[in-house]
C-alpha atoms as a PDB file:
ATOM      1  CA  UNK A   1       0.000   0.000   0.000  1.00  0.00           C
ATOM      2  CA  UNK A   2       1.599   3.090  -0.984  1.00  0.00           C
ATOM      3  CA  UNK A   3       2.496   5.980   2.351  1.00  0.00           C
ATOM      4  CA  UNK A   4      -0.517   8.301   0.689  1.00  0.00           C
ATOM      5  CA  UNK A   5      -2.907   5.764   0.773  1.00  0.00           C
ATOM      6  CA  UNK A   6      -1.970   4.431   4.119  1.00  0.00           C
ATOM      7  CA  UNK A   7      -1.878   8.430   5.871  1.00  0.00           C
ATOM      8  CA  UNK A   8      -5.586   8.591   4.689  1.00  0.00           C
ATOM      9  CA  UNK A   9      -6.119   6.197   6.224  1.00  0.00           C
ATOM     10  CA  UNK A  10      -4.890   7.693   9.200  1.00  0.00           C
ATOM     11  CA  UNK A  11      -6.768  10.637   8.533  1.00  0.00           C
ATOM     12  CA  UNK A  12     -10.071   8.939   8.239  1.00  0.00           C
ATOM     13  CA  UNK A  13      -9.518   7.032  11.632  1.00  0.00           C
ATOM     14  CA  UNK A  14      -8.749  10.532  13.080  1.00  0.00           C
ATOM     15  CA  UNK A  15     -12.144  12.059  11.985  1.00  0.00           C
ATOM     16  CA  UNK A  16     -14.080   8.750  12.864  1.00  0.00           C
ATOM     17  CA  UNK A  17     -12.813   9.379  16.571  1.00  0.00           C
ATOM     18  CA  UNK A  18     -16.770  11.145  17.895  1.00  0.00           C
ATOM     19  CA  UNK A  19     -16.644  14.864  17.481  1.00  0.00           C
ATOM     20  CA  UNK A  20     -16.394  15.350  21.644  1.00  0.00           C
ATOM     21  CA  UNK A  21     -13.233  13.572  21.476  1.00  0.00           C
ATOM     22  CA  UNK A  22     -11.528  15.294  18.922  1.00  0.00           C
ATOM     23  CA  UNK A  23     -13.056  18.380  20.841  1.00  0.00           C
ATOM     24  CA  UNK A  24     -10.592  17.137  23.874  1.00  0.00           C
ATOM     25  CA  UNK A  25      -7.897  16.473  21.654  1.00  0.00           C
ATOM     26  CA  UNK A  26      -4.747  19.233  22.642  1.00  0.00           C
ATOM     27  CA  UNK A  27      -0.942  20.259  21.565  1.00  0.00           C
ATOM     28  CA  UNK A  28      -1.105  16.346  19.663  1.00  0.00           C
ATOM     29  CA  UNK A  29       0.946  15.492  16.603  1.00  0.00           C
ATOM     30  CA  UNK A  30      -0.617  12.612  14.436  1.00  0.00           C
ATOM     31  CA  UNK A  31       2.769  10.859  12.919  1.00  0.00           C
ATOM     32  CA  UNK A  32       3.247   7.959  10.849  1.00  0.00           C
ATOM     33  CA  UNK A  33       6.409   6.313  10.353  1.00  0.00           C
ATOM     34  CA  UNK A  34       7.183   3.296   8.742  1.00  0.00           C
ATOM     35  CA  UNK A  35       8.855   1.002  12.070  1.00  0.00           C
ATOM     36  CA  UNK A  36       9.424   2.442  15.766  1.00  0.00           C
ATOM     37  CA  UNK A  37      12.609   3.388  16.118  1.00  0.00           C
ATOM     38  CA  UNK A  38      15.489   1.447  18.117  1.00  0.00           C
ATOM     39  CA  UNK A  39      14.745   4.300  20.705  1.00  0.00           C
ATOM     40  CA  UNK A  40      10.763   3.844  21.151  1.00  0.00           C
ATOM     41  CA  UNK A  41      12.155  -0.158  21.085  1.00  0.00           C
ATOM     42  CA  UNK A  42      14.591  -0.207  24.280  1.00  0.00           C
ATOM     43  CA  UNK A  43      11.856   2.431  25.888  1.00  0.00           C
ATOM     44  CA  UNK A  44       9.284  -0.477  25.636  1.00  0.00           C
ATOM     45  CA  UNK A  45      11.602  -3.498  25.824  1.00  0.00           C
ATOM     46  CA  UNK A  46      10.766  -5.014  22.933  1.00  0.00           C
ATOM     47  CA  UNK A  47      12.420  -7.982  21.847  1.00  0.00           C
ATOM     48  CA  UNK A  48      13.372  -8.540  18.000  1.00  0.00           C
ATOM     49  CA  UNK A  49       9.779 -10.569  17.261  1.00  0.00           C
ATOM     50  CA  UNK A  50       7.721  -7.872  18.464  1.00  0.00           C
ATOM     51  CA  UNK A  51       6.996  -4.615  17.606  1.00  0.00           C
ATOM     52  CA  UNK A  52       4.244  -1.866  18.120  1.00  0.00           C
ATOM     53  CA  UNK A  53       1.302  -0.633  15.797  1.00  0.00           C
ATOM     54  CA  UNK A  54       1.364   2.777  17.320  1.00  0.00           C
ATOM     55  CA  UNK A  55       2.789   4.365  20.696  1.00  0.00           C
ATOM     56  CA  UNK A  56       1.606   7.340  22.435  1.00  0.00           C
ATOM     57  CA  UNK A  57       4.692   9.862  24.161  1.00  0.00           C
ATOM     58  CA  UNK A  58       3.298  12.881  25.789  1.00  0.00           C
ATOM     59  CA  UNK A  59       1.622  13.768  29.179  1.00  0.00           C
ATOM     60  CA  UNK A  60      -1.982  12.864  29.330  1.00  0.00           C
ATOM     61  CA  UNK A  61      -5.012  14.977  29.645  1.00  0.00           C
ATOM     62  CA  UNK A  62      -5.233  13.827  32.919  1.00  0.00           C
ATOM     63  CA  UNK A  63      -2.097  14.334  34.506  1.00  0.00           C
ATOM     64  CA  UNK A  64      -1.735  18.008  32.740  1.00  0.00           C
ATOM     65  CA  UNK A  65      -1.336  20.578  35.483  1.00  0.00           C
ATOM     66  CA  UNK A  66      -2.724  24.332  35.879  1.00  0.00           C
ATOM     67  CA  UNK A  67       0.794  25.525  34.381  1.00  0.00           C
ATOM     68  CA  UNK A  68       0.909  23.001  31.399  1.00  0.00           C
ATOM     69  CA  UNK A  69       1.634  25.226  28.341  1.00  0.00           C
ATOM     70  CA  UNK A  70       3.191  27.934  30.288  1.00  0.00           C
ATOM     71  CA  UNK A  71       5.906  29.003  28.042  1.00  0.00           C
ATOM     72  CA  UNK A  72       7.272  26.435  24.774  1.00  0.00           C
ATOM     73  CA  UNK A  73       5.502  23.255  25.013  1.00  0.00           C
ATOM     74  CA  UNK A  74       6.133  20.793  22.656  1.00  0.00           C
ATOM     75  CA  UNK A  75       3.184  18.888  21.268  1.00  0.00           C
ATOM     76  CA  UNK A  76       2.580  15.362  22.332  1.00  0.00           C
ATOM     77  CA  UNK A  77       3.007  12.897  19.391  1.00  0.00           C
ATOM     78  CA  UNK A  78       0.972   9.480  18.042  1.00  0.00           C
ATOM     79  CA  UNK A  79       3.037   7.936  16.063  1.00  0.00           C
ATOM     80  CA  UNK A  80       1.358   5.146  13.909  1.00  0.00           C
ATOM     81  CA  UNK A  81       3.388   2.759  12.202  1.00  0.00           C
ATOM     82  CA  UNK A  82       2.929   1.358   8.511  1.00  0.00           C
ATOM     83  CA  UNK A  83       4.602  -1.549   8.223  1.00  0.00           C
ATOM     84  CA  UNK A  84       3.701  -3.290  11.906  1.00  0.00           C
ATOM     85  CA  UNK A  85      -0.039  -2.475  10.397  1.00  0.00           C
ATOM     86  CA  UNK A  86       0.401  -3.673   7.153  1.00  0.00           C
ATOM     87  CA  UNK A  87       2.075  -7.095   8.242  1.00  0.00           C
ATOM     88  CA  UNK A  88      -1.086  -7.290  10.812  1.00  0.00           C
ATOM     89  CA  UNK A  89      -3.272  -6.687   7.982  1.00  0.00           C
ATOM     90  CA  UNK A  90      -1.783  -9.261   5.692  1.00  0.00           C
ATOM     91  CA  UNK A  91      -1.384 -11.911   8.640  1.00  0.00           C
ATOM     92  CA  UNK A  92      -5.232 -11.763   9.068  1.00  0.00           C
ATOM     93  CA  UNK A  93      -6.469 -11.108   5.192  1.00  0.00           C
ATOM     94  CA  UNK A  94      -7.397 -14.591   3.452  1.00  0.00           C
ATOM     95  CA  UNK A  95      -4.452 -15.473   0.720  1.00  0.00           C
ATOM     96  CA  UNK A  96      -5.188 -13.994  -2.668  1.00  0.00           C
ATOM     97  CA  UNK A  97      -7.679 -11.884  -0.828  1.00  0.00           C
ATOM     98  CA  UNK A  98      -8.502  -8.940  -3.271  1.00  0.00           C
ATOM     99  CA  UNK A  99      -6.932  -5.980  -3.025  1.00  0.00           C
ATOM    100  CA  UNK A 100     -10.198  -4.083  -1.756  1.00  0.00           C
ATOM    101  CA  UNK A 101     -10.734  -6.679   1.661  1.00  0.00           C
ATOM    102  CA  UNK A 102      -6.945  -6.125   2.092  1.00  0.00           C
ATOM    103  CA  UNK A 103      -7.437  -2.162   2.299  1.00  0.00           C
ATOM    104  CA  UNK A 104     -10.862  -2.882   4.412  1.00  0.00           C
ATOM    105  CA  UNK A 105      -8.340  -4.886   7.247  1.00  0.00           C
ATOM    106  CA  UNK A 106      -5.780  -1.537   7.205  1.00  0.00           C
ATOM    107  CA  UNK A 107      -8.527   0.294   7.490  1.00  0.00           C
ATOM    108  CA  UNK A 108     -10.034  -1.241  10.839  1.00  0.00           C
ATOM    109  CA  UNK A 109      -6.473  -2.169  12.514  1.00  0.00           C
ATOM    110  CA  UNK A 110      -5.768   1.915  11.683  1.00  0.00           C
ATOM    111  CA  UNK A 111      -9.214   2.689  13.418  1.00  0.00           C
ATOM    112  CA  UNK A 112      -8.319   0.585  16.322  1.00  0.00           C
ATOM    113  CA  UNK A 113      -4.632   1.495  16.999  1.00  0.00           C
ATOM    114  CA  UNK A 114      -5.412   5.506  16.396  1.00  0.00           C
ATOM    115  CA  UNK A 115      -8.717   4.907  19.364  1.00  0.00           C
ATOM    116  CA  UNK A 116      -6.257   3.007  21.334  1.00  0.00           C
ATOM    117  CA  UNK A 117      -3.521   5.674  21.225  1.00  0.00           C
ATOM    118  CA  UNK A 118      -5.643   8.365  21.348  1.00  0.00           C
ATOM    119  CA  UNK A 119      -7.199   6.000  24.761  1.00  0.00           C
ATOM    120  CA  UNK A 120      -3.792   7.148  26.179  1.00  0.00           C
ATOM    121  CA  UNK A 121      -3.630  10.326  25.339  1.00  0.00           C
ATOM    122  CA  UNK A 122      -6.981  10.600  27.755  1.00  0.00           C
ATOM    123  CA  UNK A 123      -5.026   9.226  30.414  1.00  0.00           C
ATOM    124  CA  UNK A 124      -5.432   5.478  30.199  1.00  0.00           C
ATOM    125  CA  UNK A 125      -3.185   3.333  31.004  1.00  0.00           C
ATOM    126  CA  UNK A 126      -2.614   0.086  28.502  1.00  0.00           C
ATOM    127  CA  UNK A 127      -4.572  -2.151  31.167  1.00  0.00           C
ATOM    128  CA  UNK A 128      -7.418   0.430  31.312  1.00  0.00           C
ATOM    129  CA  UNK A 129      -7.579   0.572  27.343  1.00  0.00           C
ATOM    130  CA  UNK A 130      -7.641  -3.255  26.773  1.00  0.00           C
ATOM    131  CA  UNK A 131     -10.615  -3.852  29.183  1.00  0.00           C
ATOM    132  CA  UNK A 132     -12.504  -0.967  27.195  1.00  0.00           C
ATOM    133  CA  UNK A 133     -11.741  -2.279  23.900  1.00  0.00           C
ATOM    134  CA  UNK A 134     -13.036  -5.708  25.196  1.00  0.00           C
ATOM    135  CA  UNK A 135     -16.166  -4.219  26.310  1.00  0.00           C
ATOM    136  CA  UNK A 136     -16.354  -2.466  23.374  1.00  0.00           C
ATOM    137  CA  UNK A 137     -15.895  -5.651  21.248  1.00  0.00           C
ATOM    138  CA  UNK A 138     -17.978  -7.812  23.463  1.00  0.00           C
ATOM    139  CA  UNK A 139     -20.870  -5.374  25.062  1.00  0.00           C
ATOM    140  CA  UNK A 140     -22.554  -8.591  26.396  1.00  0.00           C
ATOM    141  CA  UNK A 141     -20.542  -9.500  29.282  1.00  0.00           C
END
């Protein structure tokens, strides 16, 4: 999938977030890169088989204090990463799926990881933001 397609994409998970949210939404920089970086990967430990589908590096809503923004503050940044998202995409897409179903599986995995990101951004931590994704996903339990 060519960068263009995949940051609209991005963009289109970005304006599917509901209205109040994006209302919320301060100082953030959207981002997408192609792999974290070996930074972002000794930051989160991860071992040469894993990786990350986004990451979220600022200081949440929550924890902002009455003098955040008082003089140069840097925006926070979600970084969403093509390639992670693309092998996700292709790991759950049927072989010789057409192209169109592939696009339909970015699509949803770029919903979810921007939500999920975004999740943090509101202050939750990862635990918090699974269990609401799994009510989310399964509102009958």
């Amino acid at each position: 999938m060519p960068e263009e397609e995949f940051e609209q994409l991005v963009a289109e998970a970005y304006e599917k977030l509901p209205e109040w949210v994006r209302e919320k939404i301060k100082n953030v920089a959207l981002l997408v890169e192609d792999e974290p970086s070996e930074e972002i990967r000794r930051i989160e430990g991860l071992r040469e088989n894993e990786t990350l589908l986004g990451y979220y590096r600022g200081i949440p809503l929550t924890a902002r204090g009455e003098y955040y923004g008082v003089g140069a503050t840097m925006p926070d940044t979600i970084t969403i990463y093509r390639e992670p998202i693309l092998d996700a995409a292709d790991e759950e897409c049927p072989p010789n799926a057409p192209d169109e179903e592939f696009r339909e599986h970015v699509r949803r995995i770029v919903a979810e990881t921007v939500w999920h990101e975004f999740a943090h951004h509101f202050g939750m931590d990862e635990h918090e933001v699974r269990l609401r994704e799994s009510e989310r996903d399964n509102p009958q339990k």
